[in-house]
Protein backbone atom coordinates (compact mmCIF):
# COMPACT_ATOMS: atom_id res chain seq x y z
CA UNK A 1 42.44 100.37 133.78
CA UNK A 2 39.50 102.87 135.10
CA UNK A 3 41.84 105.10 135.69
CA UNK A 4 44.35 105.09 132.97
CA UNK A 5 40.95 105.77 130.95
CA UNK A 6 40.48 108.85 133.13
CA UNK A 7 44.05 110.06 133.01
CA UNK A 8 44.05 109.73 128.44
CA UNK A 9 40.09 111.18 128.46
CA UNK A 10 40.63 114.27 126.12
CA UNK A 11 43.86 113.67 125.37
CA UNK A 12 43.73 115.52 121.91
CA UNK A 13 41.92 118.91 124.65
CA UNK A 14 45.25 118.73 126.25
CA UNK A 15 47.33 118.03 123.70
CA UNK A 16 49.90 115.85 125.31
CA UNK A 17 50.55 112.14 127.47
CA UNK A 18 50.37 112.45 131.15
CA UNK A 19 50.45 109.08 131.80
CA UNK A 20 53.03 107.36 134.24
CA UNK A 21 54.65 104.25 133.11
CA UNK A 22 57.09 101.82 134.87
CA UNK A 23 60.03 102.93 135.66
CA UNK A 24 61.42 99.94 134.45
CA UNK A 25 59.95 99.72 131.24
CA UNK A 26 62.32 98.90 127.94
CA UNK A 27 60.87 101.93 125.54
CA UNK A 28 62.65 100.54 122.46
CA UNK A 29 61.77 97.07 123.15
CA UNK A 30 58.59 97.91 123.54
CA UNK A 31 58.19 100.67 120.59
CA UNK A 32 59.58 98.49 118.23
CA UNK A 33 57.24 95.76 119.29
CA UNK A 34 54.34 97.93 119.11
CA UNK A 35 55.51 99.02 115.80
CA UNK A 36 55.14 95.58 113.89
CA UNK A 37 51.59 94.50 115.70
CA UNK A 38 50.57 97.89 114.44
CA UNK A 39 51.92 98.16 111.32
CA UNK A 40 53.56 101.51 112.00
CA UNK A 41 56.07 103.55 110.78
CA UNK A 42 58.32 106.12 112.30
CA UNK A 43 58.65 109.20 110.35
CA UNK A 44 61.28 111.68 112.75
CA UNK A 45 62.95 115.14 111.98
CA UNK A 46 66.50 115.79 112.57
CA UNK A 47 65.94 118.03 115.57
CA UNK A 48 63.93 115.25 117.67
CA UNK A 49 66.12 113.63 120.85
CA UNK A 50 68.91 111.19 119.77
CA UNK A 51 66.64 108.16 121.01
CA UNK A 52 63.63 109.31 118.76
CA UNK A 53 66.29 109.14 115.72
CA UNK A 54 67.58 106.36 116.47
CA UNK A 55 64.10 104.34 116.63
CA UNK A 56 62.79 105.92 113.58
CA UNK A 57 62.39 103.91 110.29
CA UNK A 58 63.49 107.20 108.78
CA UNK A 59 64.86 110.44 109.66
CA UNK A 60 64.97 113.69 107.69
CA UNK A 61 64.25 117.27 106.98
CA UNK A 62 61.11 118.45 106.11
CA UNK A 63 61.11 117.64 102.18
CA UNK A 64 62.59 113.90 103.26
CA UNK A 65 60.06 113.37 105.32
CA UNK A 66 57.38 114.70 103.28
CA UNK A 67 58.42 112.40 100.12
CA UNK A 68 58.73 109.72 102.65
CA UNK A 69 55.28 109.92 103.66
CA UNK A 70 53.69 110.39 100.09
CA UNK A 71 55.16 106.71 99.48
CA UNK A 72 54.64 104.87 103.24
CA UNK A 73 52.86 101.54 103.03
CA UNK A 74 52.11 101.24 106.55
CA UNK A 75 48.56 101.70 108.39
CA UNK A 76 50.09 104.02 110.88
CA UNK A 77 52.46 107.06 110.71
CA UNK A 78 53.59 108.20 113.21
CA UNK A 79 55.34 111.77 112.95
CA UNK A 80 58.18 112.30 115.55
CA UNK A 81 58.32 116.35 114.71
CA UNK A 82 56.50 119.19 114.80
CA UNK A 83 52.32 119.57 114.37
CA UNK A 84 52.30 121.20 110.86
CA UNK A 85 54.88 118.06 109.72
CA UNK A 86 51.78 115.60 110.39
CA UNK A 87 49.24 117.41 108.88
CA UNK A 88 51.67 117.64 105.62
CA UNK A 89 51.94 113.69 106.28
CA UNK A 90 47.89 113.28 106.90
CA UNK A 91 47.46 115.07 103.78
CA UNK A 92 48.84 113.28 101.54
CA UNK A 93 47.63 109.95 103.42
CA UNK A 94 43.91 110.47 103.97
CA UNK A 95 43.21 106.98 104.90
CA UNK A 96 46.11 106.49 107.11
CA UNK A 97 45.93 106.94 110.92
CA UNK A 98 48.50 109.94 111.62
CA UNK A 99 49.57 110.02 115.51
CA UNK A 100 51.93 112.94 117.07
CA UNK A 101 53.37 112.44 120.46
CA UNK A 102 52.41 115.92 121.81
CA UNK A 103 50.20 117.85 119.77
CA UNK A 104 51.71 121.06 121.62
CA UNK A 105 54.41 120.32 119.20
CA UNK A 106 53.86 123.27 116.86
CA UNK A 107 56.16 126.10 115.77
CA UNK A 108 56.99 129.93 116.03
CA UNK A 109 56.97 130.09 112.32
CA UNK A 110 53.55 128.39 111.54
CA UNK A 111 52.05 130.75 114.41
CA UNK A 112 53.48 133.61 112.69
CA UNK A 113 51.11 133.25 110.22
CA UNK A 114 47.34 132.55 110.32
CA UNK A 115 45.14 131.72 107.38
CA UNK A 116 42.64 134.32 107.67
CA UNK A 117 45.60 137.24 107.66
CA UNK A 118 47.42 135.70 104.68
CA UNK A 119 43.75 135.68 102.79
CA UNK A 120 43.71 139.46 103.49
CA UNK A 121 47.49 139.78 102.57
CA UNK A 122 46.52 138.33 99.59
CA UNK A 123 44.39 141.26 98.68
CA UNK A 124 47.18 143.55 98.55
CA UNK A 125 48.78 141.78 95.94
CA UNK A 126 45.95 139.96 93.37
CA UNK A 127 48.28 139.39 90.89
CA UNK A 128 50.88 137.46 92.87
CA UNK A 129 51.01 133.60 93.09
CA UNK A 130 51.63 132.50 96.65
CA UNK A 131 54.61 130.38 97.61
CA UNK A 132 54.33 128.84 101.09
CA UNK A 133 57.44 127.58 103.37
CA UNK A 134 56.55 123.75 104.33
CA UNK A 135 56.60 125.30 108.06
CA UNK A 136 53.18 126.55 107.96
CA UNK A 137 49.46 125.11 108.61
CA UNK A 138 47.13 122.98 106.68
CA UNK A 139 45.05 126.06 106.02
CA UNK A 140 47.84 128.38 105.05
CA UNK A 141 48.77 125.78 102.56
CA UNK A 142 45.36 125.71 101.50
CA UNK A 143 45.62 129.46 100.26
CA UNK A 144 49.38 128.92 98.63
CA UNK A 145 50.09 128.18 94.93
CA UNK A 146 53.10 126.33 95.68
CA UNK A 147 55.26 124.63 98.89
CA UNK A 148 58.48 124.64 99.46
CA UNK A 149 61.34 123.49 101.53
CA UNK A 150 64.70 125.36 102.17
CA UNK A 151 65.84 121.93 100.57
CA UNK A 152 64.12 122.69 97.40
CA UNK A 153 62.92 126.56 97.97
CA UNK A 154 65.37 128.09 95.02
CA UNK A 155 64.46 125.21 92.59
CA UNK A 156 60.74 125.98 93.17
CA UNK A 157 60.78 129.95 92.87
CA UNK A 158 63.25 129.16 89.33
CA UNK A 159 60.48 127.11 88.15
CA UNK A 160 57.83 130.01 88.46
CA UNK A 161 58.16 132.97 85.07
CA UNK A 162 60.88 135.66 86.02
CA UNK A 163 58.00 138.10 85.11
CA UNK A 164 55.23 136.16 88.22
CA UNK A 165 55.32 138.35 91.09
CA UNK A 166 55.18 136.51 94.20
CA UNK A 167 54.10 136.25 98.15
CA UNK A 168 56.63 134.63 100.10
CA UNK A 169 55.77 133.30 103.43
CA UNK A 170 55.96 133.07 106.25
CA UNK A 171 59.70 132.97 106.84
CA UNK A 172 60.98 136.09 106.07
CA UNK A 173 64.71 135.08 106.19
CA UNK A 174 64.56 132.32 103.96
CA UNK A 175 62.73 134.62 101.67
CA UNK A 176 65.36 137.32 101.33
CA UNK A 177 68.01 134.19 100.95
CA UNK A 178 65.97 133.22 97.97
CA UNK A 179 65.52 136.69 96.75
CA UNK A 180 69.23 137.38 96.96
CA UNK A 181 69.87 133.47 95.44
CA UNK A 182 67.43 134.46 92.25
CA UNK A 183 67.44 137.68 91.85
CA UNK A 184 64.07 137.71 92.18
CA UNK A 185 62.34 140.55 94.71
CA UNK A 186 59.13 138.51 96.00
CA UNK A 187 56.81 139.94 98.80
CA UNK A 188 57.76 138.78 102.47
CA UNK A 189 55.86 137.79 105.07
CA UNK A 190 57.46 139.25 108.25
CA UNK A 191 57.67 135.64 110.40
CA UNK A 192 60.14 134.00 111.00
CA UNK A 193 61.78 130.99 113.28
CA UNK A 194 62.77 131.72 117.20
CA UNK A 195 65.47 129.18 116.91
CA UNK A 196 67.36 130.35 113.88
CA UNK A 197 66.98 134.17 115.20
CA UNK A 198 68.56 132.96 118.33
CA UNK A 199 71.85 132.87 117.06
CA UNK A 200 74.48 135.23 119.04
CA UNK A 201 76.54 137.05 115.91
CA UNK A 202 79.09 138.12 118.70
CA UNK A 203 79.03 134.75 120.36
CA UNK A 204 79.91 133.78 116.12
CA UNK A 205 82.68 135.88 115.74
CA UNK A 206 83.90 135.10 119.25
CA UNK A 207 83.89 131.29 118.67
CA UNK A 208 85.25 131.40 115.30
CA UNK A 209 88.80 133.01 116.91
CA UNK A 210 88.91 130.44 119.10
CA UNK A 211 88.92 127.48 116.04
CA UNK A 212 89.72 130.21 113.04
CA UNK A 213 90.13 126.29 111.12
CA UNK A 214 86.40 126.19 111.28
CA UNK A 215 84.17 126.39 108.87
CA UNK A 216 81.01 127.63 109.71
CA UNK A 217 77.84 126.63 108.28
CA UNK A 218 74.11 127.58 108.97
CA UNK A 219 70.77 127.18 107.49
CA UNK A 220 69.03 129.76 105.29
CA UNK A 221 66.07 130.46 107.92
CA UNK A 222 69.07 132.41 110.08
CA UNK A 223 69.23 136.18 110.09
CA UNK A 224 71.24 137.95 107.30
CA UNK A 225 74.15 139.01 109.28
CA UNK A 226 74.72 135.15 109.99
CA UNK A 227 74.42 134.08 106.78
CA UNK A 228 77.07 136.80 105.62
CA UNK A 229 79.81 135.22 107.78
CA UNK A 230 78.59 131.66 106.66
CA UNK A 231 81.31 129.69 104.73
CA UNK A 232 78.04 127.11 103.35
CA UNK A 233 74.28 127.54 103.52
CA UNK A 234 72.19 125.09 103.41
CA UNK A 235 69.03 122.87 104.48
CA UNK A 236 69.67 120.64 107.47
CA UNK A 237 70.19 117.34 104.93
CA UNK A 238 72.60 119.44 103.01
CA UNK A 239 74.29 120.62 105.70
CA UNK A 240 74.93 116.74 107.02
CA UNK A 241 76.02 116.13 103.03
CA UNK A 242 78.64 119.09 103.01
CA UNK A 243 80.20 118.12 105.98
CA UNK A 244 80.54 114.22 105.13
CA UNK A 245 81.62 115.46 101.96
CA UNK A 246 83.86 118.67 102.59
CA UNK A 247 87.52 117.94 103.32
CA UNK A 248 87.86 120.41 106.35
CA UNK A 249 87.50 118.77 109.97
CA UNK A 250 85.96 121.32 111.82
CA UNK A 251 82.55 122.69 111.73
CA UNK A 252 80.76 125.42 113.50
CA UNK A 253 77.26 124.76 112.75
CA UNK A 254 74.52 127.14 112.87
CA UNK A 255 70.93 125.52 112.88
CA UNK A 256 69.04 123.22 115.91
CA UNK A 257 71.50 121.33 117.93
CA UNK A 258 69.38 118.29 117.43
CA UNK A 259 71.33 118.13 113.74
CA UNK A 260 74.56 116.97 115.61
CA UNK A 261 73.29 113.63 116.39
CA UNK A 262 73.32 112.83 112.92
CA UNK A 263 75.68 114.73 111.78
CA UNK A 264 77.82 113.09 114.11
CA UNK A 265 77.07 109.55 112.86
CA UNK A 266 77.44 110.37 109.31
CA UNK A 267 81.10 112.21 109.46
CA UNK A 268 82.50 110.79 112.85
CA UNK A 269 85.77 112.18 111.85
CA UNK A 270 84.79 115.68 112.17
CA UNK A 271 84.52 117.84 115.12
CA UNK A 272 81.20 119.87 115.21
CA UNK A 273 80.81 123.02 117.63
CA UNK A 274 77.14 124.40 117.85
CA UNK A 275 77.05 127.99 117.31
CA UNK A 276 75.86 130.06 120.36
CA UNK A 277 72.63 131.46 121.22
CA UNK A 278 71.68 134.75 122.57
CA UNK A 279 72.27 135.32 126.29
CA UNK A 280 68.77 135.02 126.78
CA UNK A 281 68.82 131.37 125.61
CA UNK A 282 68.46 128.31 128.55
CA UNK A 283 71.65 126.88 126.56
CA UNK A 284 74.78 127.47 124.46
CA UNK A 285 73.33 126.53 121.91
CA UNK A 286 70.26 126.92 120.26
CA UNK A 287 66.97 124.28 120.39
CA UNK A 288 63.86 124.09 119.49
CA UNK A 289 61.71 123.66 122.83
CA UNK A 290 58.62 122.28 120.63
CA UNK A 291 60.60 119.22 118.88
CA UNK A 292 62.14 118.64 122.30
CA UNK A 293 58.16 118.44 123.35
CA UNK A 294 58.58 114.33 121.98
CA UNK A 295 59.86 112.59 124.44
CA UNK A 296 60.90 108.45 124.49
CA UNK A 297 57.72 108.06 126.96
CA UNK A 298 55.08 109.90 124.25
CA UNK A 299 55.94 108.46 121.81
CA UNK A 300 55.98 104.71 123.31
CA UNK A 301 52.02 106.14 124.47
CA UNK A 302 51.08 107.32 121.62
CA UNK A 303 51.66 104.05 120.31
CA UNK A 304 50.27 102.25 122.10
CA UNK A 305 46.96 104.21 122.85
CA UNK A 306 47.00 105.85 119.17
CA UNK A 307 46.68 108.68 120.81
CA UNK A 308 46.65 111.85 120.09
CA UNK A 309 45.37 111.57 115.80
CA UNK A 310 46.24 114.56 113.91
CA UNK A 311 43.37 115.05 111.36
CA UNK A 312 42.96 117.81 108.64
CA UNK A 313 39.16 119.03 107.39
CA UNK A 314 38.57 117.12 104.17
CA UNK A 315 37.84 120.38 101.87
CA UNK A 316 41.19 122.39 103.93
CA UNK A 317 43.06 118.66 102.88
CA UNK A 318 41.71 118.57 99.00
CA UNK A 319 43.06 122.43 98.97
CA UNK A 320 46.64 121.72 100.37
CA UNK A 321 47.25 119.14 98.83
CA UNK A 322 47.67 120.91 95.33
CA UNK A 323 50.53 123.19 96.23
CA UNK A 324 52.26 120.19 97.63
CA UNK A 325 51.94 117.61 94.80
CA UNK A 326 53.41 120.07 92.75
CA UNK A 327 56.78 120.94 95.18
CA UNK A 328 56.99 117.10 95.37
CA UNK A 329 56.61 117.01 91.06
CA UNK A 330 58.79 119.79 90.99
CA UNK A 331 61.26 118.65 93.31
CA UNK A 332 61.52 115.08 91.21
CA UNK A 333 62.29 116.95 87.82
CA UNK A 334 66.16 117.13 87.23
């Protein structure tokens, strides 16, 4: 016991579970035991592992899984995702224990864009209201007016005056999506996601001869040139609804592979191809090396040792939380 102490001392310094456990240990026996004694609930993204998903109470993009965690009951939450997804969850449950498997788990996008430099972006533009992708920090929310998802991103710019000029950020892509969508022509940050630039438009074209029945579909965060050869765009949940729901039986999907596991489930009648990456890329397709950070073994760790806690500064937390009970108020209107 001394020296599993040792081994989990400054776990939250390290960021991450470097603890051996028996090989012969049952991880989803165990997990979901863990999960009643602690009154816990699993909260995963799309683009975790296949095992991850299938252990989670729920599973869903970033505006599921933050209305799911403005309405958990449970003591615990435990965010299978990225870093910025459990702060959004830890905000809006202050008394609730949030726990992330690997707190390296972060993201390209979020890192694109620090607090301090959007506060002196800002300055350029004092008239401007500032409309923040979900993918971004605590603090950055903290300085925005409003959060959105690429679920809800078009529904939330429409509900701001045509004649408010506005800061998008930090995902440029998804910004001049929106701008194109609305007709609007709001201020870009330049960030954007490593995974969604990944995509080969060569590799695209190249594919699509070889199943010219396919339709190809790819989420707004991609570069331009994909989205101009796209036959639906779409968040990852509404890309899993058009396929269950679109009468064609062959997809080539452009957005983390991790989507196929679900996809998979929900239209098992369909054949999905992922679309390729650059050459540069460790795979075909394209993944997102910081979801793939979670691992079976973290998370059963985490769990048990409630270890590591993601926690937000109260005043940074009172802040944030504004622009994101008013994307989830927003988001309920019909």
């Amino acid at each position: 016991m001394e020296n599993l102490d040792k081994a989990i001392e400054g776990l939250e310094e390290v960021g991450y579970l470097e603890v051996d456990t028996p090989k012969t240990i049952d991880f989803v026996a165990e997990i979901k035991k863990l999960k009643e004694e602690k009154n816990a609930v699993i909260l995963a993204h799309y683009y975790q592992e296949p095992g991850i998903q299938e252990i989670a109470d729920y599973v869903g993009d970033s505006l599921g899984l933050s209305q799911k965690a403005a309405s958990v009951e449970a003591d615990i939450i435990v965010f299978a995702g990225v870093h910025f997804m459990a702060e959004t969850a830890k905000i809006l449950n202050p008394d609730k224990k949030v726990l992330l498997p690997d707190l390296k788990a972060g993201c390209s996008l979020a890192e694109s864009c620090s607090a301090e430099d959007l506060a002196e972006f800002k300055k350029k533009y004092p008239n401007h209201v500032v409309v923040t992708y979900v993918n971004a920090s605590a603090e950055v929310k903290a300085h925005s007016d409003l959060v959105c998802t690429s679920s809800n991103a078009k529904k939330i710019i429409e509900s701001i005056p045509e004649d408010q000029p506005i800061i998008f950020a930090p995902d440029k892509n998804l910004g001049a999506y929106i701008n194109k969508e609305t007709g609007r022509n709001m201020v870009l940050w330049d960030g954007a996601c490593v995974v969604h630039e990944a995509f080969s438009l060569d590799k695209l074209v190249e594919l699509h001869l070889q199943h010219p029945d396919a339709k190809i579909i790819a989420h707004p965060e991609s570069e331009a040139h994909i989205l101009k050869v796209a036959d639906y765009i779409g968040s990852t949940s509404g890309m899993i609804n058009f396929v269950k729901s679109d009468s064609s039986k062959k997809y080539i999907v452009g957005t983390e592979a991790g989507i196929l596991h679900e996809m998979s489930k929900e239209a098992p009648d369909k054949e999905l191809i992922p679309a390729p990456a650059n050459e540069d890329n460790t795979c075909a397709c394209s993944e997102c090396s910081y979801m793939k950070m979670n691992t079976m073994q973290k998370l059963y760790l985490c769990m048990k040792y409630e270890l590591p806690e993601v926690t937000v500064d109260e005043e940074i937390r009172k802040k944030a939380l504004i622009p994101i009970e008013r994307m989830l108020e927003i988001s309920a209107q019909k």
